[in-house]
N, C-alpha and C. Protein backbone atom coordinates (compact mmCIF):
# COMPACT_ATOMS: atom_id res chain seq x y z
N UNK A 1 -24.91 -16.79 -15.09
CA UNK A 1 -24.53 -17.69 -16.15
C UNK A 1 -23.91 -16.94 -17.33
N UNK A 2 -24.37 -15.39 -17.51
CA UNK A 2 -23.99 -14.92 -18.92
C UNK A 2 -22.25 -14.50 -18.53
N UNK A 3 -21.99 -14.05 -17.48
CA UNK A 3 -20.55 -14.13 -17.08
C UNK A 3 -20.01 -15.09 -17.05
N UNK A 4 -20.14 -15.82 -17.05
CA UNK A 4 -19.24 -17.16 -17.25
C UNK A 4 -19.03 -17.68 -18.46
N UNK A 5 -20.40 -17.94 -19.17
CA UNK A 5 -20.05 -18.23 -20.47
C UNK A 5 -18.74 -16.90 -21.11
N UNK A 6 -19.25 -15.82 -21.04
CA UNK A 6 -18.84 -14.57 -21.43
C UNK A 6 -17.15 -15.04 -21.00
N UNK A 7 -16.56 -15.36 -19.80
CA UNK A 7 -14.89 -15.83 -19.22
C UNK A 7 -14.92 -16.87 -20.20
N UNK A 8 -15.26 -17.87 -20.40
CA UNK A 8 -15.17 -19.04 -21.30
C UNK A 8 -14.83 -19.03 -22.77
N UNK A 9 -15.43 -17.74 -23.38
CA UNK A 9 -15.43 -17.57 -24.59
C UNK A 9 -14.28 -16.97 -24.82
N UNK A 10 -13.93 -15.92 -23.99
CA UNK A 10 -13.12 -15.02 -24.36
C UNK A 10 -11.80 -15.62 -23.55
N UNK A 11 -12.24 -16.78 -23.13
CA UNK A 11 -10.62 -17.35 -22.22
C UNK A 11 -9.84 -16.39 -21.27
N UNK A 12 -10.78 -16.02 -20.81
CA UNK A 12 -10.53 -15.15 -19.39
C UNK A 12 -9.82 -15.96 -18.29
N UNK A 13 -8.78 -15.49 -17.12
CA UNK A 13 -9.14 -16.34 -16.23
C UNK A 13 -8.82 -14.89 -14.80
N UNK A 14 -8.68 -15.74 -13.66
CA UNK A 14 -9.02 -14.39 -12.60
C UNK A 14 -7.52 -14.61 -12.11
N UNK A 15 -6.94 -13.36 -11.92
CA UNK A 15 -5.56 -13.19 -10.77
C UNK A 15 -6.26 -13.70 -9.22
N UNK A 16 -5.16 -14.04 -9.22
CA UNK A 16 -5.14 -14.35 -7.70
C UNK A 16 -4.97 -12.91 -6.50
N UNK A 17 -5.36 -13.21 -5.60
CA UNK A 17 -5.29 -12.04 -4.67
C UNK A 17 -4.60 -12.34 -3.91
N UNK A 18 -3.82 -11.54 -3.42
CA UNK A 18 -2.55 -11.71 -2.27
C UNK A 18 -3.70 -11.48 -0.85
N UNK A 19 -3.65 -12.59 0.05
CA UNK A 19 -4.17 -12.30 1.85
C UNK A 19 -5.50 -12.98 0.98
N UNK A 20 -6.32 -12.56 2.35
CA UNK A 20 -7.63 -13.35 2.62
C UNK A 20 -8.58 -12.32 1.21
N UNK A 21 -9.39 -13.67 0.01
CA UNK A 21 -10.14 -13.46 -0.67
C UNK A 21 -11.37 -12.57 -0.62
N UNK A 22 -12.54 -12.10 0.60
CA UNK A 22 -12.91 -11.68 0.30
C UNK A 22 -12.99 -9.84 0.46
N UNK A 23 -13.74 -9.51 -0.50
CA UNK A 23 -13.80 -8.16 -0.59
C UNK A 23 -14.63 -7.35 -0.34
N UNK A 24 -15.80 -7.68 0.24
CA UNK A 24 -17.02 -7.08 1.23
C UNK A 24 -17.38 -7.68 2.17
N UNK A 25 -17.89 -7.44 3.16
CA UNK A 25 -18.41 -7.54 4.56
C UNK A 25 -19.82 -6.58 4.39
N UNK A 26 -20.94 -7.12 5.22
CA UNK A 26 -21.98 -6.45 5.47
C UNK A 26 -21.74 -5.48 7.05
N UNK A 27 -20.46 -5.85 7.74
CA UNK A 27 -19.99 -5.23 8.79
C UNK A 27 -21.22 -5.37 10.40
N UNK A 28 -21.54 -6.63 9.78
CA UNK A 28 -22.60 -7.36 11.10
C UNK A 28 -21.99 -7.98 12.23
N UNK A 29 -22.47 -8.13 12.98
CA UNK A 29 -21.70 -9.46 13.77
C UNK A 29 -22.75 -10.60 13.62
N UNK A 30 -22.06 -11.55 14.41
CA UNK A 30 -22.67 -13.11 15.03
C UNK A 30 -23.37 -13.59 13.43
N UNK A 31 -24.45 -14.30 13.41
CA UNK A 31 -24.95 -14.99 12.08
C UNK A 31 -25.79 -13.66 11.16
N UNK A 32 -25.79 -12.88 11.21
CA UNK A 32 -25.68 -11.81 10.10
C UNK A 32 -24.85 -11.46 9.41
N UNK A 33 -23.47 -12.00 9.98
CA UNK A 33 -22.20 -11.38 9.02
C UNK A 33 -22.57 -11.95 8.06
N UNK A 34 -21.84 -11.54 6.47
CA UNK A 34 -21.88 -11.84 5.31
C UNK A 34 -20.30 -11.19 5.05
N UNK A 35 -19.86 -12.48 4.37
CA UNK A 35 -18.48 -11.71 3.51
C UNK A 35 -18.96 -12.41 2.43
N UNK A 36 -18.22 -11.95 0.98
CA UNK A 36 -18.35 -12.00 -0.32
C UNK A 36 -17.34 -11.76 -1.31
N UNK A 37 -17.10 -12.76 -2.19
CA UNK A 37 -16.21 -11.68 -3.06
C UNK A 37 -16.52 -11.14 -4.24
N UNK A 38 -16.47 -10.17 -3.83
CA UNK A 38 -17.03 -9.00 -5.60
C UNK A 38 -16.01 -8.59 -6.48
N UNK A 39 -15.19 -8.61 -5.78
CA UNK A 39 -14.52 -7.58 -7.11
C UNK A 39 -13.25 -8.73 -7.50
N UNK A 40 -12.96 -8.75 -8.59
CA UNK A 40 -12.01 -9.53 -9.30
C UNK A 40 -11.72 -9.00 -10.40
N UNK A 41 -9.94 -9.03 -11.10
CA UNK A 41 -8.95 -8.95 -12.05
C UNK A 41 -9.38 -10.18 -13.31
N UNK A 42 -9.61 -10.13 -14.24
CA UNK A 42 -9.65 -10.87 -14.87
C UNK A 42 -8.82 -10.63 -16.34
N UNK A 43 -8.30 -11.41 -17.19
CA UNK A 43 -7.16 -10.63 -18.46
C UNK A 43 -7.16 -12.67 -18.92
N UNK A 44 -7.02 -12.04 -19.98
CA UNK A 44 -6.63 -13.15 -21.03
C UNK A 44 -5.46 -13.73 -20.63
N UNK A 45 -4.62 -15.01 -21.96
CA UNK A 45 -3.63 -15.46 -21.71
C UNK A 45 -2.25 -14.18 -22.05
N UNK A 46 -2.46 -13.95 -23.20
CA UNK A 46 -1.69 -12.69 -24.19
C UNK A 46 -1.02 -11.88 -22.75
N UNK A 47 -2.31 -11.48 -22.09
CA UNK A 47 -2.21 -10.56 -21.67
C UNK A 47 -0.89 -10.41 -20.13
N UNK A 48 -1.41 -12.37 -19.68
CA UNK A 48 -0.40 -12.39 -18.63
C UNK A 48 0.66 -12.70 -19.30
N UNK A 49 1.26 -12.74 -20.47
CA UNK A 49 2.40 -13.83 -20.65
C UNK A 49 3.15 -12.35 -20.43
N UNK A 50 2.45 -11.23 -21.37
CA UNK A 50 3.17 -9.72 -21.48
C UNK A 50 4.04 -9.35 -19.87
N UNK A 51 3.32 -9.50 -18.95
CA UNK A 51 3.54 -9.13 -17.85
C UNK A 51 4.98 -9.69 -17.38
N UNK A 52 5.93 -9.26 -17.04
CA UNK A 52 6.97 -9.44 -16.07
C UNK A 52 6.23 -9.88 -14.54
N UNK A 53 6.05 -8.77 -14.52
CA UNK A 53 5.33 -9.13 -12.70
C UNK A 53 3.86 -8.89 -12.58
N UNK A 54 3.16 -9.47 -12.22
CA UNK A 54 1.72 -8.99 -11.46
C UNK A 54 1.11 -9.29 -10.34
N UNK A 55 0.52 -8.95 -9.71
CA UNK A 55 -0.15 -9.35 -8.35
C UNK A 55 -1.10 -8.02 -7.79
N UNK A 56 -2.41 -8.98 -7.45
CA UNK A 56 -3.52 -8.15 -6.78
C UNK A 56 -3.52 -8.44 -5.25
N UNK A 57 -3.46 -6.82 -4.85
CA UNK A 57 -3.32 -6.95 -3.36
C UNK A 57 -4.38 -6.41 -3.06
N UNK A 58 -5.06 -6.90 -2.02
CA UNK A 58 -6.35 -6.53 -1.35
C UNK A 58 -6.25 -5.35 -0.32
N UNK A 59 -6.48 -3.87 -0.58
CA UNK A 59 -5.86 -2.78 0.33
C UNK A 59 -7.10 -3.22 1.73
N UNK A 60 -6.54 -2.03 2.58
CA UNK A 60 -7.46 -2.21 3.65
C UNK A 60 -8.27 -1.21 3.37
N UNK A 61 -9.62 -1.51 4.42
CA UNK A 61 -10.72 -0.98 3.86
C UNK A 61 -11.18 0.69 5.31
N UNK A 62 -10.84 -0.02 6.08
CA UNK A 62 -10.74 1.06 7.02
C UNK A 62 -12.15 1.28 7.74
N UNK A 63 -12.68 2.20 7.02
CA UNK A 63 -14.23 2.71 7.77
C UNK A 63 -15.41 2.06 6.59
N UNK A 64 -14.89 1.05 5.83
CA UNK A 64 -15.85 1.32 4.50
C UNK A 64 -16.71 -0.62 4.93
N UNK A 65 -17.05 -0.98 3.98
CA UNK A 65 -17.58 -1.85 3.92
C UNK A 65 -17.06 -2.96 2.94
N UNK A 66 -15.66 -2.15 2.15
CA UNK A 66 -15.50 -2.96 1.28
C UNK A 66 -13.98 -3.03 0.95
N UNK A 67 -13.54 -3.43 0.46
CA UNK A 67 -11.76 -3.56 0.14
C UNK A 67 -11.45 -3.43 -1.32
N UNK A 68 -10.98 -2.50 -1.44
CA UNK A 68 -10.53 -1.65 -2.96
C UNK A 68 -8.85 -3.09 -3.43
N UNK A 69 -8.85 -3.22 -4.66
CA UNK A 69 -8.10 -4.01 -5.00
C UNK A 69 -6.71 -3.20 -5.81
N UNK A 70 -6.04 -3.58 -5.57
CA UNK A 70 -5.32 -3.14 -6.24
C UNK A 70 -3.78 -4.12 -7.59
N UNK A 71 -4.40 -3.47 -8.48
CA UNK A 71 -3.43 -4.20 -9.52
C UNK A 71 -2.13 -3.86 -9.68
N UNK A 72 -0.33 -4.28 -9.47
CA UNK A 72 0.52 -3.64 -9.61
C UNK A 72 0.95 -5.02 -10.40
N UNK A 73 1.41 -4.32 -11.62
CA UNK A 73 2.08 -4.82 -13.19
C UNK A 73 3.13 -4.07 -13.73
N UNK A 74 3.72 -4.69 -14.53
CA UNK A 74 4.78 -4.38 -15.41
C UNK A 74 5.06 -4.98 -16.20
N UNK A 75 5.60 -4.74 -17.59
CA UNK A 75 5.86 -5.49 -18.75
C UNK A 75 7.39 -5.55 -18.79
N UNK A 76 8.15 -4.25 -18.01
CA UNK A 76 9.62 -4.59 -17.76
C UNK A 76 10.44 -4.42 -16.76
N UNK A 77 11.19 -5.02 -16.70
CA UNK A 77 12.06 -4.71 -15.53
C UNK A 77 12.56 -3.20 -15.59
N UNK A 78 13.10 -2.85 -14.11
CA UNK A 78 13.61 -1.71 -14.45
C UNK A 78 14.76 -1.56 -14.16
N UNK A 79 15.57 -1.11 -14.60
CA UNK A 79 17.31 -1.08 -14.84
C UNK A 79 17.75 0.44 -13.64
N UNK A 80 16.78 1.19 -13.24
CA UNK A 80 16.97 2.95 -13.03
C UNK A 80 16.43 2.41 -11.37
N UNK A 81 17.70 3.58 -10.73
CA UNK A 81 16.83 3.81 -9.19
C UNK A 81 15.12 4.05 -9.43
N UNK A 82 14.62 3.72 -7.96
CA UNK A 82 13.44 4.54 -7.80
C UNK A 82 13.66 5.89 -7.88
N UNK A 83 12.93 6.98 -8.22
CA UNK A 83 13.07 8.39 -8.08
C UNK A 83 12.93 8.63 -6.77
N UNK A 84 13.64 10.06 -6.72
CA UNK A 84 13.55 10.27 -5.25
C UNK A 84 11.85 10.90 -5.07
N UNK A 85 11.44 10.64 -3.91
CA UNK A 85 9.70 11.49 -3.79
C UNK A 85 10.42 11.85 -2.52
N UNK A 86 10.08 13.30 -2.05
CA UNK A 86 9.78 13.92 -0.67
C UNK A 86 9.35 13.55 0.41
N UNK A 87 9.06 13.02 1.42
CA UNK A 87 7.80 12.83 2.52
C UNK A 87 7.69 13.72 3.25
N UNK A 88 6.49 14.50 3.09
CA UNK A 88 5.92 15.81 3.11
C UNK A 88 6.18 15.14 5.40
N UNK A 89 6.56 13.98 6.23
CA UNK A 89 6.16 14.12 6.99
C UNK A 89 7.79 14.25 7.79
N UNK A 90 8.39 13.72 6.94
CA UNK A 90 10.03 14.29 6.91
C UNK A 90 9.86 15.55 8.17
N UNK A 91 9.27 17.21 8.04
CA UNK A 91 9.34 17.86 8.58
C UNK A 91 9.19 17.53 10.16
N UNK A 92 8.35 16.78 10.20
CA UNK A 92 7.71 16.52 11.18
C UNK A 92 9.19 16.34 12.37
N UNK A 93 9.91 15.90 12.00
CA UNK A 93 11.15 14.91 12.52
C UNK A 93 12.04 15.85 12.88
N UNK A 94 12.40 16.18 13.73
CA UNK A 94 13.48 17.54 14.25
C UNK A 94 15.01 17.20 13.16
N UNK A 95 15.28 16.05 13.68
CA UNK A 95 16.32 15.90 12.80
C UNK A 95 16.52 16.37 11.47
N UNK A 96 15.49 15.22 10.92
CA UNK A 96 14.98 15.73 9.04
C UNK A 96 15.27 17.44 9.21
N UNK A 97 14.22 17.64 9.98
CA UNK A 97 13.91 19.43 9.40
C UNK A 97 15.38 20.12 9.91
N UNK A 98 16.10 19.85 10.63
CA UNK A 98 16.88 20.39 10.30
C UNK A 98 18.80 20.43 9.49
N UNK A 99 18.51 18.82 8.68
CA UNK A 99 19.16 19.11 7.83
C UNK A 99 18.65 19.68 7.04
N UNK A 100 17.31 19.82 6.76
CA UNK A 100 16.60 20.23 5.45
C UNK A 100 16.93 21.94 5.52
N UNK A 101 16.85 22.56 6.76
CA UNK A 101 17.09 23.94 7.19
C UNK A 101 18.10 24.20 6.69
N UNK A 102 19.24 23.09 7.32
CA UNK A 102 20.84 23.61 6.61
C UNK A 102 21.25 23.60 5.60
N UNK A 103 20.66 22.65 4.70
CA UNK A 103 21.18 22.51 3.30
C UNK A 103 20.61 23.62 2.71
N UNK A 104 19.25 24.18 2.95
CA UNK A 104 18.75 25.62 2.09
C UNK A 104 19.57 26.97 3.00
N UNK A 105 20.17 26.72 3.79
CA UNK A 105 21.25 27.93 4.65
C UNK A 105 22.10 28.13 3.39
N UNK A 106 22.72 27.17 3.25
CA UNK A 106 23.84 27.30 2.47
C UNK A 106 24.26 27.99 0.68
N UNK A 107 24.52 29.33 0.70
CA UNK A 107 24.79 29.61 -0.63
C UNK A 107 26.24 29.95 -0.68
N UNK A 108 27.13 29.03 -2.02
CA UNK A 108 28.42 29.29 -1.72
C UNK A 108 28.74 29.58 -3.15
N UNK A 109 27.42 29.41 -4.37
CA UNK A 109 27.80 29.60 -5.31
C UNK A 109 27.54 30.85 -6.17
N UNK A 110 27.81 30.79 -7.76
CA UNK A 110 27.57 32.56 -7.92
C UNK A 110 26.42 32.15 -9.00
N UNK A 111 26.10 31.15 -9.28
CA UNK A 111 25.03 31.15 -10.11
C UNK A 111 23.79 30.32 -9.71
N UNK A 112 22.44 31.05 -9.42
CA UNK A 112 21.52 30.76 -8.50
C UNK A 112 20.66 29.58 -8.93
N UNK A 113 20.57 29.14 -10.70
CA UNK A 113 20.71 27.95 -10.84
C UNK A 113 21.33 26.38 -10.36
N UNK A 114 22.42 26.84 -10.35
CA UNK A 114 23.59 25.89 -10.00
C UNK A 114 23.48 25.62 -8.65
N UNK A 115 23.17 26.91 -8.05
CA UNK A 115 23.27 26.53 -6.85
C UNK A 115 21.83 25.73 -5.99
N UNK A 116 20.68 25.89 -6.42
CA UNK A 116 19.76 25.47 -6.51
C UNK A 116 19.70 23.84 -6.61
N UNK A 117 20.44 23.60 -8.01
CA UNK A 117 20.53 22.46 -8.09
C UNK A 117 21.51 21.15 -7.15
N UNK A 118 22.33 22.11 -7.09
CA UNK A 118 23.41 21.79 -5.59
C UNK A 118 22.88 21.73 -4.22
N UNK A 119 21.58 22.47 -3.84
CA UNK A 119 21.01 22.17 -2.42
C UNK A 119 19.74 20.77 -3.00
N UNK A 120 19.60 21.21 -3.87
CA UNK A 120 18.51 19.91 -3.86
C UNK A 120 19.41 18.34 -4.43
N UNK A 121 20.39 18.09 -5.11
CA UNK A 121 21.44 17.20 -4.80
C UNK A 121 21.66 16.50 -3.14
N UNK A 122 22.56 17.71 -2.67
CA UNK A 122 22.61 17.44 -1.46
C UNK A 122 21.56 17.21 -0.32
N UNK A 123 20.28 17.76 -0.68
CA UNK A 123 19.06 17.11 0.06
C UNK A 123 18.91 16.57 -0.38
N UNK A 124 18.76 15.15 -1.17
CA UNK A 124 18.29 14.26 -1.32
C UNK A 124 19.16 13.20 -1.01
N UNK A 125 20.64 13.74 -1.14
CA UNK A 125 21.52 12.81 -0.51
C UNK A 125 21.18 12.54 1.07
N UNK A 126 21.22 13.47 1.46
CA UNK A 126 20.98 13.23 2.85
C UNK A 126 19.53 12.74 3.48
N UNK A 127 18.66 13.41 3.11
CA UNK A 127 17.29 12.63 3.60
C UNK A 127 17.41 11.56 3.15
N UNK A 128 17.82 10.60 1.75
CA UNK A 128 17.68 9.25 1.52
C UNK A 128 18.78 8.52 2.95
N UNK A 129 19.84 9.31 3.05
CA UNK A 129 21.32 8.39 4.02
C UNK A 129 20.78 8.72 5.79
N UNK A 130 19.91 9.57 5.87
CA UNK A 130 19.64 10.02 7.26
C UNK A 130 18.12 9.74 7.92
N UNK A 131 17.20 10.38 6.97
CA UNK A 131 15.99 10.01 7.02
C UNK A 131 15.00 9.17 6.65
N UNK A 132 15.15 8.65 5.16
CA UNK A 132 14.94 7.38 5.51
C UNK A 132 14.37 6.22 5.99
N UNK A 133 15.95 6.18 6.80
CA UNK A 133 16.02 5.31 8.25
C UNK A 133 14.88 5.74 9.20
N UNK A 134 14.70 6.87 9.80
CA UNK A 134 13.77 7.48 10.79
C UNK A 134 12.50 6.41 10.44
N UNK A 135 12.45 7.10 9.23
CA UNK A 135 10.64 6.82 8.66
C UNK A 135 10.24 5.53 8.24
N UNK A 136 11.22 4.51 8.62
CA UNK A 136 11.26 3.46 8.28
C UNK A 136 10.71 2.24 9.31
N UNK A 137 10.87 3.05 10.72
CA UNK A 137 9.74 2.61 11.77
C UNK A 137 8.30 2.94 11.52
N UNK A 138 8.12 3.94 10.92
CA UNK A 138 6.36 4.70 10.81
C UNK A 138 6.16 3.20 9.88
N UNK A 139 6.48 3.23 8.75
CA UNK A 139 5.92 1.68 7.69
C UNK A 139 6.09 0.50 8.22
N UNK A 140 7.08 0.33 9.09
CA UNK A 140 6.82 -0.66 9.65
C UNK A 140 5.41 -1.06 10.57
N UNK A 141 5.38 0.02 11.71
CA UNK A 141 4.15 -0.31 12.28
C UNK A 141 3.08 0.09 11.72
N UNK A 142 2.76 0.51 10.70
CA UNK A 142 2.05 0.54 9.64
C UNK A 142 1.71 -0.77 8.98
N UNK A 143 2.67 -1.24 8.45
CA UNK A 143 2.63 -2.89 7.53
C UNK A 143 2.15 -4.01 8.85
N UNK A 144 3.15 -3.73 10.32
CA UNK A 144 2.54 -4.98 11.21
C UNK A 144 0.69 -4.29 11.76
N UNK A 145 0.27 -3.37 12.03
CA UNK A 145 -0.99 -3.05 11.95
C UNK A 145 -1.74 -3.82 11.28
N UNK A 146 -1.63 -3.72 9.56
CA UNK A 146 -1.98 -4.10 8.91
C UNK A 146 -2.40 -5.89 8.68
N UNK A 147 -0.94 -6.14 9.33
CA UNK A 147 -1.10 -7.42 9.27
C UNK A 147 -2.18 -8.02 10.38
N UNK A 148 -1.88 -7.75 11.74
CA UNK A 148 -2.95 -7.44 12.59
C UNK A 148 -4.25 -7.88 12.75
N UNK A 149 -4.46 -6.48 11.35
CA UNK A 149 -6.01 -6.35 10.95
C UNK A 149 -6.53 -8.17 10.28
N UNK A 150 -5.73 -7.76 9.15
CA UNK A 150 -5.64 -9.04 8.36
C UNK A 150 -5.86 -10.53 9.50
N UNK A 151 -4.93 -10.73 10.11
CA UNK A 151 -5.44 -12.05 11.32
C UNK A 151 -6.69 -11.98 11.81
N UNK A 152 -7.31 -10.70 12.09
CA UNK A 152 -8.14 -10.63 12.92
C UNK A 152 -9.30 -10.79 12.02
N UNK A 153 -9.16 -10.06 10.98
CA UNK A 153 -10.62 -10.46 9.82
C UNK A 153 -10.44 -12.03 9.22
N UNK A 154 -9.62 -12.24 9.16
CA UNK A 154 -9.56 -14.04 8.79
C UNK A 154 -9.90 -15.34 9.69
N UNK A 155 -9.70 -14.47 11.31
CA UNK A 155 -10.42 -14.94 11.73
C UNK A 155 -11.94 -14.77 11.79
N UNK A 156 -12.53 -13.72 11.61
CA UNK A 156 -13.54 -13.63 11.47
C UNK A 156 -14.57 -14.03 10.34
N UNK A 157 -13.78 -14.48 9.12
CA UNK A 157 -14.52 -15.48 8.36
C UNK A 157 -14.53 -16.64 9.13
N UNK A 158 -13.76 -17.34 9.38
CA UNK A 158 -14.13 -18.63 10.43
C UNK A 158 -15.10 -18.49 11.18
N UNK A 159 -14.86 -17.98 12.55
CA UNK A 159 -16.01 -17.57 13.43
C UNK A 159 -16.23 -15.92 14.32
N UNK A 160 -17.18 -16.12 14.82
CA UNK A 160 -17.33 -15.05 15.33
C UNK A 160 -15.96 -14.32 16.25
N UNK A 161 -15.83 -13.21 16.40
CA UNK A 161 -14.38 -12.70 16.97
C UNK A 161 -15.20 -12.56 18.40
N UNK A 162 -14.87 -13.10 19.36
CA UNK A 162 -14.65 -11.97 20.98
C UNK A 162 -15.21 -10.91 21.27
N UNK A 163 -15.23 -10.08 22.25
CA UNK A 163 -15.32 -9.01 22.44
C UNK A 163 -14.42 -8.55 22.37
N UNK A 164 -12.98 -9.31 23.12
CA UNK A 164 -11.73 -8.55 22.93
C UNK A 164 -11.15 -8.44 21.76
N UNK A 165 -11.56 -9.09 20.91
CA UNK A 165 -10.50 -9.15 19.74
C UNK A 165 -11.53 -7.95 18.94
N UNK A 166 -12.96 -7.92 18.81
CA UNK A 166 -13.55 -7.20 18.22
C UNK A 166 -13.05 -5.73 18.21
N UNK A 167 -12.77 -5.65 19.79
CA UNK A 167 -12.19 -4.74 19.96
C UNK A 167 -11.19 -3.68 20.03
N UNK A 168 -10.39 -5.08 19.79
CA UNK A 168 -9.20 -5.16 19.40
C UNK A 168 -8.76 -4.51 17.61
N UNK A 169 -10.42 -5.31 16.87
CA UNK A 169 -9.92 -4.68 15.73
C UNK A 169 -10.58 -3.66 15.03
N UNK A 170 -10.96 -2.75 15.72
CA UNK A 170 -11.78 -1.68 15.68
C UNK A 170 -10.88 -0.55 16.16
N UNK A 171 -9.49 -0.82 17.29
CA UNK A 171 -9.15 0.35 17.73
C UNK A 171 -7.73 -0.23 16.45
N UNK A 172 -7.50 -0.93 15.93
CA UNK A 172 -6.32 -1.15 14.66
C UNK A 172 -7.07 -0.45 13.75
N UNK A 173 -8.45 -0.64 13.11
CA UNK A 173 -8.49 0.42 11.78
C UNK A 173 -8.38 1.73 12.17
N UNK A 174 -9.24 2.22 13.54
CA UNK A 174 -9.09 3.27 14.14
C UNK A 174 -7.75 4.02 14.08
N UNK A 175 -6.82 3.52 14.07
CA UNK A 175 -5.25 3.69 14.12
C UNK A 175 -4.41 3.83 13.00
N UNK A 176 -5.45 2.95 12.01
CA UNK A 176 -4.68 2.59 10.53
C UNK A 176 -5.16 3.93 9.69
C-alpha cells in the first residue's frame, strides 16, 4: 500500500515493456511454476514529455531466473552517423581478416601519422561496405532465437510447455 500511495503522490506512472510482462520465473514446471513481475520503470509526467524516444525492453535471461530490463531514451534526435565500433568477431571471418591484413600491408605514405590515419579510414570503409553484410546473418539468427525463446515462454505463462517444446527451449537459451 505505501508504494502506491507513494506513485499517487508523486504522479508516477510505469513504462510499458516491449514482449511478454513478466520478469521472474521460479524456473519450476507443471503447478509450481510462478511468474511475476518485479521489476518496473517508473518517471513522472516532466520526465516523459522530455523524452524524444523511450521504451523498456525485457532482455533475455538465459541461465538466470530473472529478466534484466532495459531502458533506451533520448531527449534528441540525432543528426550524426552511428560511430563506427569494431567487431572484435570480424577476425573470425577469412574474408574480414583479410581485408583487415591488407589494408595494414599497405604503407605508401611518408608521414606515419597520416598514414595511420589513412589505413584506419580505409578500414572502416571497407568492413562497414564488406563486412557488415557477413555479420548480419550472426544478428539475425540471434534476434529469430530470441524470438523463439520469447513464443515459447509466453506460452508457458498460459500453460504448461511439452516435453518437446521444453526442450526445445532449453537447447535455444543453451544456444543464445
Amino acid at each position: 500500500m505505501h508504494l502506491n500511495s507513494f506513485l499517487v503522490n508523486n504522479n508516477l506512472m510505469e513504462l510499458e515493456t516491449i514482449g511478454n510482462p513478466f520478469t521472474w520465473c521460479n524456473n519450476q514446471r507443471g503447478l509450481t511454476k510462478i511468474w511475476a513481475k518485479l521489476d518496473r520503470f517508473f518517471v513522472n509526467e516532466s520526465w516523459a514529455e522530455s523524452m524524444v524516444h523511450y521504451q523498456v525492453n525485457r532482455l533475455s535471461r538465459s541461465y538466470s531466473d530473472h529478466w534484466p530490463l532495459l531502458l533506451d531514451c533520448s531527449t534528441q534526435r540525432s543528426k550524426y552517423a552511428k560511430p563506427f565500433r569494431f567487431e572484435n568477431h570480424w577476425i573470425d571471418y577469412p574474408q574480414c581478416r583479410n581485408n583487415i591484413e591488407n589494408i595494414w600491408r599497405t604503407t605508401n605514405l611518408s608521414n606515419p601519422l597520416h598514414d595511420l590515419s589513412h589505413r584506419i579510414h580505409n578500414l572502416q570503409r571497407d568492413l562497414i561496405k564488406k563486412c557488415r553484410r557477413t555479420t548480419n546473418g550472426i544478428e539475425n539468427q540471434i534476434r529469430l532465437t530470441e524470438q523463439e525463446i520469447e513464443k515459447l515462454e509466453a506460452k508457458d505463462c498460459i500453460r504448461q510447455l511439452d516435453v518437446r517444446e521444453w526442450t526445445k527451449l532449453k537447447i535455444l537459451n543453451n544456444k543464445h
